[in-house]
Protein backbone atom coordinates (compact mmCIF):
# COMPACT_ATOMS: atom_id res chain seq x y z
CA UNK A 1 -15.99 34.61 1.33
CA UNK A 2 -15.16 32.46 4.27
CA UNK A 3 -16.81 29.76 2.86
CA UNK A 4 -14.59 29.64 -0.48
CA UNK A 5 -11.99 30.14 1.27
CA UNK A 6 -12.50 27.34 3.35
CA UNK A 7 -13.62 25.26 0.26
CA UNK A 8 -10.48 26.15 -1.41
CA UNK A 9 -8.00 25.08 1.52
CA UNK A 10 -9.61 22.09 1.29
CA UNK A 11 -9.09 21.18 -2.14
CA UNK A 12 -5.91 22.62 -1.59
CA UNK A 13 -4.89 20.33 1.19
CA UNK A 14 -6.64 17.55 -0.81
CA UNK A 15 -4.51 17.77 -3.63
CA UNK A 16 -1.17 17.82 -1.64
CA UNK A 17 -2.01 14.70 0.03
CA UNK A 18 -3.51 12.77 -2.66
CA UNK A 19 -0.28 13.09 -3.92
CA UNK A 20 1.67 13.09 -1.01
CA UNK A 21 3.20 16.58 -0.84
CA UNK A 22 2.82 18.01 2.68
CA UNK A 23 5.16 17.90 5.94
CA UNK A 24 7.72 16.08 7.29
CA UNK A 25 10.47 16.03 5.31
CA UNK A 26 13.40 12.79 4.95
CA UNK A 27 17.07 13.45 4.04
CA UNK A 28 17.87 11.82 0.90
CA UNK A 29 19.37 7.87 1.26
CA UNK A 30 21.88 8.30 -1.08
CA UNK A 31 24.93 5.57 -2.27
CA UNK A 32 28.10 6.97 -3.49
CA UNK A 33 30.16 3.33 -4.51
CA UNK A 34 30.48 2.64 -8.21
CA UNK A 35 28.16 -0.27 -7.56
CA UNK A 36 24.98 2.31 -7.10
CA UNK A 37 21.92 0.05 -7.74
CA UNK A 38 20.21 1.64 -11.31
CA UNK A 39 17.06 3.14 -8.47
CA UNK A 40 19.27 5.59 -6.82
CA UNK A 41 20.20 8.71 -7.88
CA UNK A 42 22.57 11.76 -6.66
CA UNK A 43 20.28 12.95 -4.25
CA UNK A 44 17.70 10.24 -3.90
CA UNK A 45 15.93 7.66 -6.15
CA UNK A 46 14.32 6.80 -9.19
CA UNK A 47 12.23 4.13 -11.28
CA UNK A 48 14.73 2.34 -13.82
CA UNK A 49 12.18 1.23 -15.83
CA UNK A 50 10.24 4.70 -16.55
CA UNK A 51 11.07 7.77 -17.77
CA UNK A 52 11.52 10.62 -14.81
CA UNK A 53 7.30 12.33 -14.48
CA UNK A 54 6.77 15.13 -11.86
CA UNK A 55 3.15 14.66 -11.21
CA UNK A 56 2.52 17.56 -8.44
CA UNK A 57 0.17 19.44 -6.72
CA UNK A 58 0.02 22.09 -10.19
CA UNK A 59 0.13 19.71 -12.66
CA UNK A 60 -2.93 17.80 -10.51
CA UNK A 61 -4.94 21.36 -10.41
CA UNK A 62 -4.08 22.09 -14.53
CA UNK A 63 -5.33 18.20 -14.79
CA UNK A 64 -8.73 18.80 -12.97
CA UNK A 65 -9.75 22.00 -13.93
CA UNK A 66 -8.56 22.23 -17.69
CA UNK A 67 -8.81 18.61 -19.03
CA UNK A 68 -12.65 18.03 -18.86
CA UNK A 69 -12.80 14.77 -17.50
CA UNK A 70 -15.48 14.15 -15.53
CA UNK A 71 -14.94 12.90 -11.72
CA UNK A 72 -17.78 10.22 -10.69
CA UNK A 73 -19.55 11.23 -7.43
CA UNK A 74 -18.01 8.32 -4.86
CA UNK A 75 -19.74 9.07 -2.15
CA UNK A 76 -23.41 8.39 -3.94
CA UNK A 77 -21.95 4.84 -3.80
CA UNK A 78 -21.34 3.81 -0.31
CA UNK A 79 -24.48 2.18 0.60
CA UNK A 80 -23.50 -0.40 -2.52
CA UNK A 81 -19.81 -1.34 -0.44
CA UNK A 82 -19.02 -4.44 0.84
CA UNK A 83 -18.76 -4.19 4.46
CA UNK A 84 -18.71 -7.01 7.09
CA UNK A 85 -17.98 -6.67 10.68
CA UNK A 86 -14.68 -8.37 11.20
CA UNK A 87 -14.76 -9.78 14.90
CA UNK A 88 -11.71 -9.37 16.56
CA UNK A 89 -11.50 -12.47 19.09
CA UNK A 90 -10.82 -15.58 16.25
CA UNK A 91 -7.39 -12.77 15.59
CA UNK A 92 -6.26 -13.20 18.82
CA UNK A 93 -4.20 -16.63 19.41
CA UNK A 94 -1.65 -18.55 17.35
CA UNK A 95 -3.89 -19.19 13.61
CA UNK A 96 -3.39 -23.02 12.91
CA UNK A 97 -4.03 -21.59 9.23
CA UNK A 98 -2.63 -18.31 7.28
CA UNK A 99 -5.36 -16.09 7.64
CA UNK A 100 -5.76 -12.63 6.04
CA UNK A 101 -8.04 -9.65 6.63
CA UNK A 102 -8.63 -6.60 4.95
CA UNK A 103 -9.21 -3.58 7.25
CA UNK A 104 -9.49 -1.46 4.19
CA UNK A 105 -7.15 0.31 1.96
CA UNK A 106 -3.67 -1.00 1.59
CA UNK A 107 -4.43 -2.32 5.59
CA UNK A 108 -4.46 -6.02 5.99
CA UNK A 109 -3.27 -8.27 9.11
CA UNK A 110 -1.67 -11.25 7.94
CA UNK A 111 -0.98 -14.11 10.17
CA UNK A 112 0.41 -17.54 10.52
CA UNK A 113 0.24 -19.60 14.05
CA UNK A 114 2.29 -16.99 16.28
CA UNK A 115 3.15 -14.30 14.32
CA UNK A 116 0.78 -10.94 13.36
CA UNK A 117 1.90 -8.64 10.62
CA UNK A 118 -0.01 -5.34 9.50
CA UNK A 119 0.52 -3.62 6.44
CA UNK A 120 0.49 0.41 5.62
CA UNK A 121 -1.77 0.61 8.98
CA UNK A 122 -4.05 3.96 8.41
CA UNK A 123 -7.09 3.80 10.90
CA UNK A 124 -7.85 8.02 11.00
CA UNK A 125 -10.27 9.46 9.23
CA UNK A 126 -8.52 11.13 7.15
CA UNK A 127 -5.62 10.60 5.19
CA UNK A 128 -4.28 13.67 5.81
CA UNK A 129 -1.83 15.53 8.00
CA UNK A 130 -4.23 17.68 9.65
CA UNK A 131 -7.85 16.80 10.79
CA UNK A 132 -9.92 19.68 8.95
CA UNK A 133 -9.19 19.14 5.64
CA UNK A 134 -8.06 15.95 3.19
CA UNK A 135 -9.33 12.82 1.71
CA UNK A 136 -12.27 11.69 3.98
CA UNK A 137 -12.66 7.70 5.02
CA UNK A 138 -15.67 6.56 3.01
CA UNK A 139 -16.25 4.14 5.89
CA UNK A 140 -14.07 3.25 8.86
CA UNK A 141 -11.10 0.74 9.50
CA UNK A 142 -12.79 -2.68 10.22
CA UNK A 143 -10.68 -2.70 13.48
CA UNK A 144 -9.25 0.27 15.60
CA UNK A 145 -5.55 -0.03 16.62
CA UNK A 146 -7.23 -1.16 20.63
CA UNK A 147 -9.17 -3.77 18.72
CA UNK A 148 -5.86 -5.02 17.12
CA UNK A 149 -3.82 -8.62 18.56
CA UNK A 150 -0.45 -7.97 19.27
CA UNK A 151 1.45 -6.65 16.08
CA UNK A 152 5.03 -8.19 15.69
CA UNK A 153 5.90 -6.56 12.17
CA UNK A 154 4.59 -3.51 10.42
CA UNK A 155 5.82 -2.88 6.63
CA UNK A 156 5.17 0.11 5.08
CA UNK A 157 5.49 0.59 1.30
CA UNK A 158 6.13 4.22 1.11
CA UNK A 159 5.29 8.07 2.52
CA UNK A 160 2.47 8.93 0.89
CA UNK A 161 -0.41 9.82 3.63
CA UNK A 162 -2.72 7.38 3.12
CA UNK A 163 0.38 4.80 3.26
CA UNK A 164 2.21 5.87 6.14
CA UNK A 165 -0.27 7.88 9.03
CA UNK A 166 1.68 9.49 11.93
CA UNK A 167 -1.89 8.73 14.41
CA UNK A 168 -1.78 5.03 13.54
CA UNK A 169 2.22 4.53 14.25
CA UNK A 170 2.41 6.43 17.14
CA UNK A 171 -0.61 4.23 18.44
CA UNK A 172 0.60 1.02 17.89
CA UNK A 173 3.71 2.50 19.47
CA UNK A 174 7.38 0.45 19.81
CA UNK A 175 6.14 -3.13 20.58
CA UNK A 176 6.24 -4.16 16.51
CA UNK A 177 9.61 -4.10 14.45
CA UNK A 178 8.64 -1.56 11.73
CA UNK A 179 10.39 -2.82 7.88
CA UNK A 180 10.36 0.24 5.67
CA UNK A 181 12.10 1.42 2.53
CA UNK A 182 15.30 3.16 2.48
CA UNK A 183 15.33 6.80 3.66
CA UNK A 184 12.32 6.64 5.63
CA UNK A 185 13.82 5.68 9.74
CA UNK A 186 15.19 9.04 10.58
CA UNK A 187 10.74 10.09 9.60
CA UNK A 188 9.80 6.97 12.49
CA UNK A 189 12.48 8.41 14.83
CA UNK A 190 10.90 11.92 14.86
CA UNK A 191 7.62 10.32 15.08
CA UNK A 192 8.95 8.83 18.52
CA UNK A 193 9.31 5.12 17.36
CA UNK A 194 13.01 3.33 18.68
CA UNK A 195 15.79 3.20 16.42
CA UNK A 196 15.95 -0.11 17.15
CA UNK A 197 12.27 -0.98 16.62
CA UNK A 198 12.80 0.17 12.63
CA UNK A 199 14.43 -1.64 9.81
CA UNK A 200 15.65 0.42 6.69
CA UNK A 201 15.95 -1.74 3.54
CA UNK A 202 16.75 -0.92 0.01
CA UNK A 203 15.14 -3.00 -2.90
CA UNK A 204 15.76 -7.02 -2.09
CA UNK A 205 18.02 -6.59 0.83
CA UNK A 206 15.99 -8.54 3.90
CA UNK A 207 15.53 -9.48 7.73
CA UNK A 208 15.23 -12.54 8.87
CA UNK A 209 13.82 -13.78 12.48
CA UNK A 210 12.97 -16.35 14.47
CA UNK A 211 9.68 -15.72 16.39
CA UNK A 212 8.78 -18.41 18.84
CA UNK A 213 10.44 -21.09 17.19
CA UNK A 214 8.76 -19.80 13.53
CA UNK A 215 10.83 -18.22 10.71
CA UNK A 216 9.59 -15.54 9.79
CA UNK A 217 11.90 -13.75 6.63
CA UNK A 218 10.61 -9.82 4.78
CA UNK A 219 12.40 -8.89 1.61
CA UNK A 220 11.69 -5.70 0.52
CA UNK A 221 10.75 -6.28 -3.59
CA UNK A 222 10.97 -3.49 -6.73
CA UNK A 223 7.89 -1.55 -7.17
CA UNK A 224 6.85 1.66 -9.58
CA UNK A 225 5.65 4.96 -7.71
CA UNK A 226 7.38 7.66 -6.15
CA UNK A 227 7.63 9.67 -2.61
CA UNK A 228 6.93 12.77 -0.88
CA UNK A 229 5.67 14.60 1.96
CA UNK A 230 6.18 17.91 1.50
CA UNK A 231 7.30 20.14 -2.11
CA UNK A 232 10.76 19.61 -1.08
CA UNK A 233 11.80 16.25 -0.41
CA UNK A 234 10.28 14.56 -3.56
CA UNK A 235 11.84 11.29 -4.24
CA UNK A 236 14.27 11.40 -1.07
CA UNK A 237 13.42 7.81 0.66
CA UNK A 238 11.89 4.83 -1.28
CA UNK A 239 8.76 3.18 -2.24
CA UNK A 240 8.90 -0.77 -2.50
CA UNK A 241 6.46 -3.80 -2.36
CA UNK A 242 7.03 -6.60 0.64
CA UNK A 243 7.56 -10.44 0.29
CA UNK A 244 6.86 -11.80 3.72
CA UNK A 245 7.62 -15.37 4.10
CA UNK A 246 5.91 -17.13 7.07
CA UNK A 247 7.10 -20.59 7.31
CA UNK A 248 7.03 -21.19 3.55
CA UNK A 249 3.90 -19.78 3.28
CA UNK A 250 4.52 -15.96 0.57
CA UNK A 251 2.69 -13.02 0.87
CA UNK A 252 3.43 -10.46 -1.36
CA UNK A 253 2.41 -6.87 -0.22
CA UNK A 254 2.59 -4.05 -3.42
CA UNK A 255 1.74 -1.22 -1.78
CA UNK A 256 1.51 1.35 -4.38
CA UNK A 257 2.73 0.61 -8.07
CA UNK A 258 2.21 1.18 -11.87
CA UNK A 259 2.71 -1.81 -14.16
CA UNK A 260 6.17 -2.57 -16.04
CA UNK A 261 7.03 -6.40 -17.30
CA UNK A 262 10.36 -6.61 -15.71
CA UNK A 263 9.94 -6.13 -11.65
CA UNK A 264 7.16 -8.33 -10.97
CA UNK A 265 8.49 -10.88 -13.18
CA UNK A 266 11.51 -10.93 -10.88
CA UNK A 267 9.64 -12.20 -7.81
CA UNK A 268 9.10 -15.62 -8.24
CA UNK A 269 12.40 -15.87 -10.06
CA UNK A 270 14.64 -14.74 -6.89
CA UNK A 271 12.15 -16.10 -4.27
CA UNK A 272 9.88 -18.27 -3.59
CA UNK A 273 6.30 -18.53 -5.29
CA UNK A 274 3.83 -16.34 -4.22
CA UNK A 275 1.53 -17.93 -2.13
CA UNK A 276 -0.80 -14.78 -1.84
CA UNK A 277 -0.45 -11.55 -3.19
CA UNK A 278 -2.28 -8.65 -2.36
CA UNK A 279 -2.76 -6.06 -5.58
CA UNK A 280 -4.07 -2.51 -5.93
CA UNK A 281 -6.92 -2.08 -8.26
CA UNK A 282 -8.48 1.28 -7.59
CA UNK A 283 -6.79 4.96 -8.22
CA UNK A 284 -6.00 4.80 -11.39
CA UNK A 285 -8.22 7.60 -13.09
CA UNK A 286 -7.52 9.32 -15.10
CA UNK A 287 -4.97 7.25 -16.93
CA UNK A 288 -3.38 10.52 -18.57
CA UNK A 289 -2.61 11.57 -14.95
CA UNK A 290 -1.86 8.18 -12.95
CA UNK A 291 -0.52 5.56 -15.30
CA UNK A 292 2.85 5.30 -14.06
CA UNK A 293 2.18 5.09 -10.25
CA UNK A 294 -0.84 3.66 -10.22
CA UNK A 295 -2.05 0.33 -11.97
CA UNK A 296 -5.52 -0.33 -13.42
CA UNK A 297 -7.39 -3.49 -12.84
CA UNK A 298 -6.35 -5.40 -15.97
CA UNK A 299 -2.71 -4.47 -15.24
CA UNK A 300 -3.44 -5.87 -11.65
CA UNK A 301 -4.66 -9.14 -13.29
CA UNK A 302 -0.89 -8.58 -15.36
CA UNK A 303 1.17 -8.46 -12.30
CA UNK A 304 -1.02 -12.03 -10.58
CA UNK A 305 0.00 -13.73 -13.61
CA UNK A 306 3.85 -12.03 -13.64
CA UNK A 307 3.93 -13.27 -9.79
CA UNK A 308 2.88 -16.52 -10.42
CA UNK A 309 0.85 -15.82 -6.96
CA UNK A 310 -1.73 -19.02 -6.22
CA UNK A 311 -4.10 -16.43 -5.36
CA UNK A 312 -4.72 -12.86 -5.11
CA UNK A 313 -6.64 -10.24 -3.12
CA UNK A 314 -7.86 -6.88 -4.66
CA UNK A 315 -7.02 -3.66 -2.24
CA UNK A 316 -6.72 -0.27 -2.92
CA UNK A 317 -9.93 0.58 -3.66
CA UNK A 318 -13.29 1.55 -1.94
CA UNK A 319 -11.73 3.62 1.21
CA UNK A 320 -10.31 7.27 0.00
CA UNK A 321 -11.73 9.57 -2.38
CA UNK A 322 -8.38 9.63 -4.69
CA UNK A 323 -9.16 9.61 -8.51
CA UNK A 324 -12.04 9.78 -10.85
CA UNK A 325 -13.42 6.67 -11.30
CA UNK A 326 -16.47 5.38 -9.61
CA UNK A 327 -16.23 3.93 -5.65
CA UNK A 328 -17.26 0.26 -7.64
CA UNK A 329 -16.18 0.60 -10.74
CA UNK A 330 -12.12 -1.28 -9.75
CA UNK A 331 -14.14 -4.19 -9.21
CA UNK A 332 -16.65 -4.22 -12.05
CA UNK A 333 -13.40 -3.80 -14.60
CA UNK A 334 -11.91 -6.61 -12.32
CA UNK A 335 -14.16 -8.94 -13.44
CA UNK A 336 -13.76 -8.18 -17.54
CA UNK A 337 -9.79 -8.11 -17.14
CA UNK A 338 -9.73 -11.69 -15.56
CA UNK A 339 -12.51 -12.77 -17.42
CA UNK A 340 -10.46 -11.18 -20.51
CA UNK A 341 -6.58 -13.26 -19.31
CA UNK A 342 -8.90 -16.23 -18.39
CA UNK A 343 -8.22 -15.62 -14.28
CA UNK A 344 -11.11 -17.43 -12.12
CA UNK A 345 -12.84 -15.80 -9.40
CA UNK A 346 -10.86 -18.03 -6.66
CA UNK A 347 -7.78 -16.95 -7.96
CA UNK A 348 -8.20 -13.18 -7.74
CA UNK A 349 -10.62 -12.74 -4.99
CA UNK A 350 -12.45 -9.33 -3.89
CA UNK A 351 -12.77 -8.99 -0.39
CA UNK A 352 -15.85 -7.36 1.59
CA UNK A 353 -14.01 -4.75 4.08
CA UNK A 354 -13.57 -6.07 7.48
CA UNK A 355 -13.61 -9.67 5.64
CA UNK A 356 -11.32 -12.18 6.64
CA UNK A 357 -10.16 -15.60 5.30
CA UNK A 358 -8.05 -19.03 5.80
CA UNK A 359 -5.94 -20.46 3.42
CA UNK A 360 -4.84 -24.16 4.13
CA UNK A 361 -1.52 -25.03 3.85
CA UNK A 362 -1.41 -27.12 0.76
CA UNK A 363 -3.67 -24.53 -1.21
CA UNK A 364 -0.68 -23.56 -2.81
CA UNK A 365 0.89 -26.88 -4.31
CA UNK A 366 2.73 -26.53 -7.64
C-alpha cells in the first residue's frame, strides 16, 4: 500500500509541476487606466491572440488516463543524447566573439566581450518544488552554478518550475540584475533576492545599461503560454520571450510559447533583426493537450522564419520528462520541418548539451 501510495504522490506532484501548479503564490499585476494593454485582464493576464484554455492538473489526469495515447519511454533513450563536456575556463574573460552555450533546457549563457547573461537557470535535479517527487533531470546541467563566470543579467520567461527554480536563484544570489515579467518581483523578494537586484517588465517595455563601457539593452517581447505555481494564482504574473541586445548583436530568448502569426512577426518589425534566436522544440505531445502553450518543431521552424533570426538554436528538449513524445524525436521532426520550409542545417542548428559556439560579428549581414 505504501508503495502506491508513494507512486501516486508522485504522479501527483508530477502533474502539478509539469504544469506549473504548486506553491508560492504572486498577487495579480493588474492595470486599471483605460489604456490596459489587450494581455491584461481584471485580475491578471491573458493571451490576445487565443481563446481563454484551463489546462490543469484534472484535465492533465482525464488526458492521460482516458485518451489512449501512448507515452514513449524517454528514459530508454538517454544513452542516444548529445552530451559534451562544456569546459568552463574559455567562459571566463571578456569573449572577443558572441558565444552561446546550452546547459540544457531553456538554460543557455550568452555572452559578448564583458557581459554574461543566463537564461531560465534550473541546475537541480528536479524540476520540482520538493526533492522526492517531480520531473527527474535526464542528465545534469553542463555547468553547476560554482562552475558559472560571473552572471550580470538573468531573464526569466515565466513561473513554471522548470523555468524559474528557487535552488538555482537563491545560488546565484544578488550579484546579477534579474529581468522578469510583470507580477513575478514580489516571488524573487520572498525568495531573498534585493528589490533592487529585480526588474519587472510588461510586454516591450525595456532596461537599458551600460556595462563597462558596452550597451547592453533587454526588451521583454509577446509570447503564448500561461502561469502558475500553485491552483490559485493561475495567470497572476506574466510569461514573455527576451530580446537581449549586446552591442548590436540580438538574441532572442522564447522561453515557453505556442505558435500564432502575429507576435513573432512583430519582432523584427519594432527591433532590430534577430541575430540569434533560441526556439523550443520539444513538449509538445500530445497536440490535443499542449498546442497552445507549447510549439512543435515545424511551428519552431515558423517562428525562425517570422523572426527573420540569421540563425537559430533548438532548446527545450532532451532534459525533463514533460510530454509524450520520444527523448529524440524534437529533433528527428526538426529535420523534416526545415527540410519541408527549405531551412538549412546552419540556420537552425541543434546543439549537443554542454555545447558551446562563436558567432563572428558579421555572420549576421543583411
Amino acid at each position: 500500500m505504501r508503495h502506491w501510495m508513494k507512486i501516486s504522490l508522485g504522479l501527483l506532484v508530477l502533474a502539478l509541476v509539469s504544469f506549473g501548479l504548486m506553491s508560492g503564490c504572486s498577487t495579480p499585476a493588474v492595470r486599471t487606466d483605460t489604456q490596459r494593454p489587450a494581455h491584461h485582464t481584471d485580475d491578471g493576464f491573458q493571451n490576445p491572440h487565443l481563446p481563454p484554455f484551463d489546462k490543469n492538473v484534472f484535465s492533465y489526469w482525464r488526458m492521460r488516463l482516458f485518451d489512449g495515447y501512448e507515452w514513449a519511454d524517454q528514459s530508454a533513450e538517454v544513452d542516444q543524447l548529445p552530451i559534451v563536456t562544456l569546459d568552463p575556463e574559455p567562459l571566463r574573460g571578456p569573449q572577443s566573439k558572441l558565444q552561446i552555450s546550452w546547459l540544457g533546457h531553456a538554460s543557455f549563457l550568452v555572452q559578448y566581450h564583458d557581459v554574461n547573461v543566463l537564461t531560465d537557470p534550473i541546475f537541480s535535479r528536479r524540476a520540482s518544488p520538493v526533492n522526492f517527487a517531480g520531473p527527474v533531470r535526464h542528465v545534469p546541467a553542463a555547468l553547476q552554478v560554482d562552475e558559472l563566470p560571473r552572471i550580470d543579467y538573468v531573464v526569466i520567461s515565466h513561473n513554471h518550475y522548470e523555468h524559474l527554480d528557487i535552488r538555482s536563484i537563491q545560488a546565484l544570489g544578488n550579484e546579477p540584475m534579474y529581468l522578469v515579467p510583470l507580477g513575478l518581483k514580489s516571488w524573487f523578494e520572498r525568495a531573498g533576492i534585493s528589490s533592487d537586484r529585480v526588474r519587472e517588465l510588461d510586454w516591450w517595455e525595456f532596461e537599458a545599461f551600460e556595462h563597462n563601457a558596452q550597451s547592453v539593452t533587454i526588451t521583454a517581447t509577446p509570447s503564448q503560454h500561461w502561469s502558475a505555481r500553485t491552483l490559485f494564482d493561475r495567470n497572476h504574473s506574466l510569461w514573455a520571450a527576451w530580446h537581449i541586445d549586446l552591442d548590436g548583436h540580438s538574441v532572442w530568448f522564447a522561453g515557453d510559447t505556442g505558435y500564432n502569426t502575429h507576435q513573432f512577426r512583430a519582432v523584427p518589425a519594432r527591433l532590430n533583426r534577430v541575430s540569434v534566436a533560441l526556439l523550443p522544440i520539444g513538449a509538445y505531445e500530445p497536440r490535443s493537450f499542449m498546442k497552445e502553450q507549447h510549439v512543435n518543431p515545424e511551428e519552431a521552424v515558423l517562428m525562425h522564419q517570422d523572426l527573420r533570426a540569421c540563425q537559430s538554436i533548438a532548446m527545450h528538449w532532451g532534459t525533463f520528462p514533460l510530454s509524450a513524445e520520444g527523448l529524440l524525436q524534437p529533433v528527428h521532426a526538426l529535420r523534416e520541418a526545415k527540410e519541408l520550409h527549405q531551412v538549412s542545417s546552419d540556420e537552425f542548428q541543434v546543439f549537443a548539451i554542454g555545447e558551446r559556439r562563436q558567432y563572428a560579428d558579421d555572420f549576421c549581414q543583411s
